[in-house]
Protein backbone atom coordinates (compact mmCIF):
# COMPACT_ATOMS: atom_id res chain seq x y z
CA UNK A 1 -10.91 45.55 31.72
CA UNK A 2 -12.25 43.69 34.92
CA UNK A 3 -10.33 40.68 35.52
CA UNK A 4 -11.03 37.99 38.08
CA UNK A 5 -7.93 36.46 40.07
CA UNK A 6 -7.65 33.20 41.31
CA UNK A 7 -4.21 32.16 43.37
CA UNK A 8 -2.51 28.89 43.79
CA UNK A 9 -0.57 27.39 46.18
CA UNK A 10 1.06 25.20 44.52
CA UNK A 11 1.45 24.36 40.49
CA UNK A 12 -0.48 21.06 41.37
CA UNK A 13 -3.24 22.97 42.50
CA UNK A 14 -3.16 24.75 39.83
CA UNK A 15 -2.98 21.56 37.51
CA UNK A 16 -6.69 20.34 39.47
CA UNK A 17 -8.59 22.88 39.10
CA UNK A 18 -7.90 24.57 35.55
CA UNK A 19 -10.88 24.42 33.14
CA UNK A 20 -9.12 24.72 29.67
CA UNK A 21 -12.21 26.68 28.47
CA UNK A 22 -11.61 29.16 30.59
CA UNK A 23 -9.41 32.48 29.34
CA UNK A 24 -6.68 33.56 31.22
CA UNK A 25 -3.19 34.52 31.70
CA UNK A 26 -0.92 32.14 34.14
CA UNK A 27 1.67 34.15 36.07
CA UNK A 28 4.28 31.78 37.14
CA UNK A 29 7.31 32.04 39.78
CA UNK A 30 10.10 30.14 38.61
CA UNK A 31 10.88 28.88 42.52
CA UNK A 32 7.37 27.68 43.24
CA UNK A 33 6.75 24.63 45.91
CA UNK A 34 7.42 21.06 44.69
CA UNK A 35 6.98 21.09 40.77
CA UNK A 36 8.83 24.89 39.61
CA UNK A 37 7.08 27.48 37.61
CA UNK A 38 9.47 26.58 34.55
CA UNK A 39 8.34 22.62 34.60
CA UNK A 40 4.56 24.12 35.10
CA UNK A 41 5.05 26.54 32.03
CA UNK A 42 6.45 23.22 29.59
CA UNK A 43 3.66 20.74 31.32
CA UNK A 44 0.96 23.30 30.76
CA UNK A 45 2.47 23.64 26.44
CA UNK A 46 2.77 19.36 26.69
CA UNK A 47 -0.96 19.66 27.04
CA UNK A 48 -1.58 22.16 24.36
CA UNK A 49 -3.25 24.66 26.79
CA UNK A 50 -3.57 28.20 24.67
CA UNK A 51 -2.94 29.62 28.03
CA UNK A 52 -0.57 32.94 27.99
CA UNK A 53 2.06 32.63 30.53
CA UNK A 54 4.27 35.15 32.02
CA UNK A 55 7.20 33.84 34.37
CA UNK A 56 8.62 36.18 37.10
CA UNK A 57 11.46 35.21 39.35
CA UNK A 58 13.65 36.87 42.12
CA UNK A 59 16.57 35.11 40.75
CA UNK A 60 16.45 36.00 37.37
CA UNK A 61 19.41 35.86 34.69
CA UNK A 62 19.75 35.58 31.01
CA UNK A 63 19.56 32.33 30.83
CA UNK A 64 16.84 31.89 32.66
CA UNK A 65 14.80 34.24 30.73
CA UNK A 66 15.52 32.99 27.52
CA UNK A 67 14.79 29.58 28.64
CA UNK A 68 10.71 31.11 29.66
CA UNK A 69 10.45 33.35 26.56
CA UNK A 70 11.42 30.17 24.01
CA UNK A 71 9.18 28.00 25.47
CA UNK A 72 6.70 30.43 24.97
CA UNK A 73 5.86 32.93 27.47
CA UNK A 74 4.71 36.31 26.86
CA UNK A 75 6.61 37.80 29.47
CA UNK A 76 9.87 37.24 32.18
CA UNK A 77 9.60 40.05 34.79
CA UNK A 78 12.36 39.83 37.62
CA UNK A 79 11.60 40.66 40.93
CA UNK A 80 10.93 43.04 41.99
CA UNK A 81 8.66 44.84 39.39
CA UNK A 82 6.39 47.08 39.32
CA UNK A 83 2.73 45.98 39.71
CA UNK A 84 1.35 48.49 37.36
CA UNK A 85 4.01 46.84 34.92
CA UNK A 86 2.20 43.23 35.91
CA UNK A 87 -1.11 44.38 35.53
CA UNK A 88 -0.03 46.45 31.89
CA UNK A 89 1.47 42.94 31.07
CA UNK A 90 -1.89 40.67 31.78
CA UNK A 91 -3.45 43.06 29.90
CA UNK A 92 -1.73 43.20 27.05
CA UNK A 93 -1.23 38.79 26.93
CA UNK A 94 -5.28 38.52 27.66
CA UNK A 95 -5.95 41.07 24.73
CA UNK A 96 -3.51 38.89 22.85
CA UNK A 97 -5.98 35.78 23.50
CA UNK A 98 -9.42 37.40 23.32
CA UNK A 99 -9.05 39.21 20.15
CA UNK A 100 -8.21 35.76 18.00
CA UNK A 101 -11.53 34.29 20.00
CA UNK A 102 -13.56 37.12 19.24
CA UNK A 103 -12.55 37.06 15.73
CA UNK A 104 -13.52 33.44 15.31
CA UNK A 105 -16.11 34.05 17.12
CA UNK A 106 -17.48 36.28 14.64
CA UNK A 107 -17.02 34.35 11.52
């Protein structure tokens, strides 16, 4: 799977230029400049965006983590990871997302 990546500087950046009708998977740092990757990941679900989002963060804790996962992301990774455990991870949230769309698709 061939995936195109597109980097932000900041979340409001990020707020301009998202096209809703584009798929993707939204990779969030939790210390992130100005508005933080946790306020990003609960403005992006305000909006209804069906947007997967997995939150990393070099500061991680329980807490913290629990806080991303039940307000909906598909992932926490703290830092540092892997990147063949990001990449599996995109992977398996985009699958997550096309499969429903193809299915509707379909029918």
């Amino acid at each position: 799977m061939n995936v195109d990546v597109r980097a932000f500087g900041s979340a409001e950046e990020f707020l301009a230029a998202y096209d809703p009708a584009s798929p993707g998977c939204l990779i969030l740092d939790v210390c992130m400049p100005g508005i933080s990757g946790l306020e990003l990941q609960a403005m992006v679900a305000a909006r209804r965006v069906r947007l997967p989002v997995i939150v990393v963060s070099g500061h991680a804790d329980a807490a913290m983590a629990s806080r991303a996962m039940q307000a909906g992301a598909c992932d926490f990774l703290a830092k540092p990871f892997d990147d063949r455990v990001l990449i599996e991870r995109v992977r398996q949230c985009l699958a997550a997302v096309v499969r429903p769309r193809q299915d509707a698709a379909q029918r």
